[in-house]
Protein backbone atom coordinates (compact mmCIF):
# COMPACT_ATOMS: atom_id res chain seq x y z
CA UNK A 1 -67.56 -30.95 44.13
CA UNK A 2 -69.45 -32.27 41.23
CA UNK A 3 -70.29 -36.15 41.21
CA UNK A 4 -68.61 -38.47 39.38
CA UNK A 5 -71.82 -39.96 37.69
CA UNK A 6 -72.93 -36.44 37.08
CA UNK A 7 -69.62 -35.53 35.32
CA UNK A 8 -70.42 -38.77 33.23
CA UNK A 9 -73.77 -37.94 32.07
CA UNK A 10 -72.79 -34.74 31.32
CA UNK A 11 -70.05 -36.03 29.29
CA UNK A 12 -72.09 -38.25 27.41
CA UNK A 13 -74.58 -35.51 26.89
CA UNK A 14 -72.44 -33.02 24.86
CA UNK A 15 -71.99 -33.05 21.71
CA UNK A 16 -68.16 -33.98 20.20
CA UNK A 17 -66.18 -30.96 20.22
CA UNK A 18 -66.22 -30.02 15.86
CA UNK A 19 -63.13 -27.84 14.22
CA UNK A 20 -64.48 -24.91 12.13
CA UNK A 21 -65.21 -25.51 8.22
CA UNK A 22 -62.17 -26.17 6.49
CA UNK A 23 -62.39 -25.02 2.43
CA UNK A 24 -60.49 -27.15 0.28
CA UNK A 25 -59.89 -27.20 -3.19
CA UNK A 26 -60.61 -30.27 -5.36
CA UNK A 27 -60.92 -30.34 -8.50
CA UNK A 28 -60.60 -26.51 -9.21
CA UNK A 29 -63.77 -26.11 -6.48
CA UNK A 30 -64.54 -25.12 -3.16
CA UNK A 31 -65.30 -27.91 -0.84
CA UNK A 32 -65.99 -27.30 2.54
CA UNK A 33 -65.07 -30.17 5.28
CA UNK A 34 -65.91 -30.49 9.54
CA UNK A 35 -64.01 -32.93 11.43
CA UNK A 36 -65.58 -33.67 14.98
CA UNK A 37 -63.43 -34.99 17.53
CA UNK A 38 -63.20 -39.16 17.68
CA UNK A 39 -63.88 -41.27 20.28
CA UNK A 40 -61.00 -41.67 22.84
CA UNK A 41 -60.41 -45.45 22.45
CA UNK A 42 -60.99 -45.01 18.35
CA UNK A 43 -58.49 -42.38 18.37
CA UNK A 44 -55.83 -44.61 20.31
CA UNK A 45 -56.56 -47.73 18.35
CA UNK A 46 -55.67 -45.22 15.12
CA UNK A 47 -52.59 -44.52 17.05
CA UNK A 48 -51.85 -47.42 17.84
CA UNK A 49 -52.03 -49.15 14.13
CA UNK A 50 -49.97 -46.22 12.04
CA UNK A 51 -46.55 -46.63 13.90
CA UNK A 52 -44.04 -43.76 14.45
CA UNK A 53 -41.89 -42.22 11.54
CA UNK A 54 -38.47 -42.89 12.86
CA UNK A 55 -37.30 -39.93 10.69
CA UNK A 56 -40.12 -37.35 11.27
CA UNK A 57 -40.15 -35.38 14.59
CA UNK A 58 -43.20 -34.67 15.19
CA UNK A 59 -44.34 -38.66 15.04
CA UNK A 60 -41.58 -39.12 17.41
CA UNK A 61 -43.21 -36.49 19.75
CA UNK A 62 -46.73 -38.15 19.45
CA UNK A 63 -45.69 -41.58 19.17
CA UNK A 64 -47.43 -41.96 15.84
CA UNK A 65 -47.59 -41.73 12.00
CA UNK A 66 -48.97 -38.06 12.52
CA UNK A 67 -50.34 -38.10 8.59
CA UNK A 68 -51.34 -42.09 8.63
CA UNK A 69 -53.28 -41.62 12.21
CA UNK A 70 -55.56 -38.18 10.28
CA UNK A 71 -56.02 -39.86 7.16
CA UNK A 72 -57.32 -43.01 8.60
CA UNK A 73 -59.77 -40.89 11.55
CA UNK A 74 -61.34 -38.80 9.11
CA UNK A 75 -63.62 -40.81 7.10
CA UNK A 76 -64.92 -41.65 10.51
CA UNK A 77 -64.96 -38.01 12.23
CA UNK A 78 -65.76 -36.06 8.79
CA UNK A 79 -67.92 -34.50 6.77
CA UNK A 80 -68.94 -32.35 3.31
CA UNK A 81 -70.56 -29.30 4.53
CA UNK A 82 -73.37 -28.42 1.81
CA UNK A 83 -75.85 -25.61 2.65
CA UNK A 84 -74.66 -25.21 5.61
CA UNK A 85 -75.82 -29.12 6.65
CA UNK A 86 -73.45 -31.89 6.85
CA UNK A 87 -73.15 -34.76 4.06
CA UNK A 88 -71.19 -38.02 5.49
CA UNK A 89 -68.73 -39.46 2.38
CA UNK A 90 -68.47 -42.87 2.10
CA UNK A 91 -64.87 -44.74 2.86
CA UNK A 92 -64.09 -44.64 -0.85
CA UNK A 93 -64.67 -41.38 -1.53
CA UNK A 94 -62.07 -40.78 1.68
CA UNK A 95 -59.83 -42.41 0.26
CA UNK A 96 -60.22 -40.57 -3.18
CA UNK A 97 -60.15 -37.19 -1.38
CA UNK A 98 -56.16 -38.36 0.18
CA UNK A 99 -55.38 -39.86 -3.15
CA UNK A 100 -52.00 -38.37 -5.23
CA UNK A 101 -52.88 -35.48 -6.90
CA UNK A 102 -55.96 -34.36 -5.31
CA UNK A 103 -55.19 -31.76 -2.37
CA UNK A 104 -52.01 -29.47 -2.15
CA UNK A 105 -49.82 -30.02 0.72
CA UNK A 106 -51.49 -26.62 1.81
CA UNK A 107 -55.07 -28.22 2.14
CA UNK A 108 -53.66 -31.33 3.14
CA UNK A 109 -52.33 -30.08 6.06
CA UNK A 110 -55.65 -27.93 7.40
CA UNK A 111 -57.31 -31.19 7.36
CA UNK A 112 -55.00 -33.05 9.65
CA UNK A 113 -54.09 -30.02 11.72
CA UNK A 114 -57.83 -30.08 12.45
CA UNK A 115 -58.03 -33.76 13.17
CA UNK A 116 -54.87 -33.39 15.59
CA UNK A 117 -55.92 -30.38 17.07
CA UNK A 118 -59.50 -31.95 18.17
CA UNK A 119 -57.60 -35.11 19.70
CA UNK A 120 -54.16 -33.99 21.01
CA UNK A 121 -53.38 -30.57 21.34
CA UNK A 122 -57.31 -29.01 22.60
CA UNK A 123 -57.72 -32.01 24.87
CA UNK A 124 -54.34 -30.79 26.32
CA UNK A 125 -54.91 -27.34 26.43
CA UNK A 126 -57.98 -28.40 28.52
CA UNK A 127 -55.94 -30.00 31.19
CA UNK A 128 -53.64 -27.31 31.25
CA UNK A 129 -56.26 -25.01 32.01
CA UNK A 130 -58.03 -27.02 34.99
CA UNK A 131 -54.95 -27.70 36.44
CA UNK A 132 -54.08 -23.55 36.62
CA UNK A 133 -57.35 -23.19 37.61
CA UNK A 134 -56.88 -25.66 40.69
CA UNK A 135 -53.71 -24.46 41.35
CA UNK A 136 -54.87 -21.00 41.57
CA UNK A 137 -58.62 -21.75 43.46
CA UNK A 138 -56.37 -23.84 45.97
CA UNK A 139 -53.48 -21.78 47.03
CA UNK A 140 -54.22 -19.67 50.32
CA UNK A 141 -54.22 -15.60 49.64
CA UNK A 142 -50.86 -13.93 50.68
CA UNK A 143 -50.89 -10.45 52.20
């Protein structure tokens, strides 16, 4: 069994998991966008400040504004790929990227599926797979 303080240096070794590029259109271009995943307590204080939709499912599911909680991460957790290399955007232009009339719903939704899918459901699926692991290193063989 692994230590505990080696399973914490080797957690604050790795690199923050990334999504793969995600092309958007704005303004009739191609703009290509990485989202890394956010720090566990950032993520929960995002959470925590955009408050459930009472009508929307899938915020009751999470607990959260689903949209509110991406939006507000990504300006934090993204970046312009250009040549390959990232560029970090500035809070404004953020906020002018989620602005009326700038994505479609289509590219609007890549974006936050990313962000959620690098905080919630990956982080989940990783459980899910240690546990089944465990469960299947510690049961005895039957013959």
């Amino acid at each position: 069994m692994t230590s505990l303080n080696d399973l914490l240096e080797a957690a604050k070794a790795a690199p923050a998991p990334t999504s793969d590029p995600i092309d958007v259109v704005i303004g009739g271009e191609l703009v290509t966008l990485q989202f890394s995943r956010a720090d566990g307590k950032r993520w929960a204080a995002v959470c925590a400040r955009n408050p459930m939709r009472i009508d929307t499912p899938i915020d009751r599911s999470y607990g959260y504004n689903f949209h509110a909680a991406a939006i507000e991460i990504s300006a934090e957790t993204g970046v312009r790929l250009v040549d390959g290399g990232p560029e970090k955007l500035t809070a404004e232009q953020w906020r002018a990227i989620f602005a009326d009339n700038v994505l479609s719903g289509h590219d609007f939704e890549r974006i936050v599926d990313a962000v959620w899918a690098l905080n919630e459901w990956a982080p989940q699926q990783k459980v899910a797979a240690l546990k089944k692991a465990s469960l299947v290193v510690s049961e005895p063989n039957s013959v």
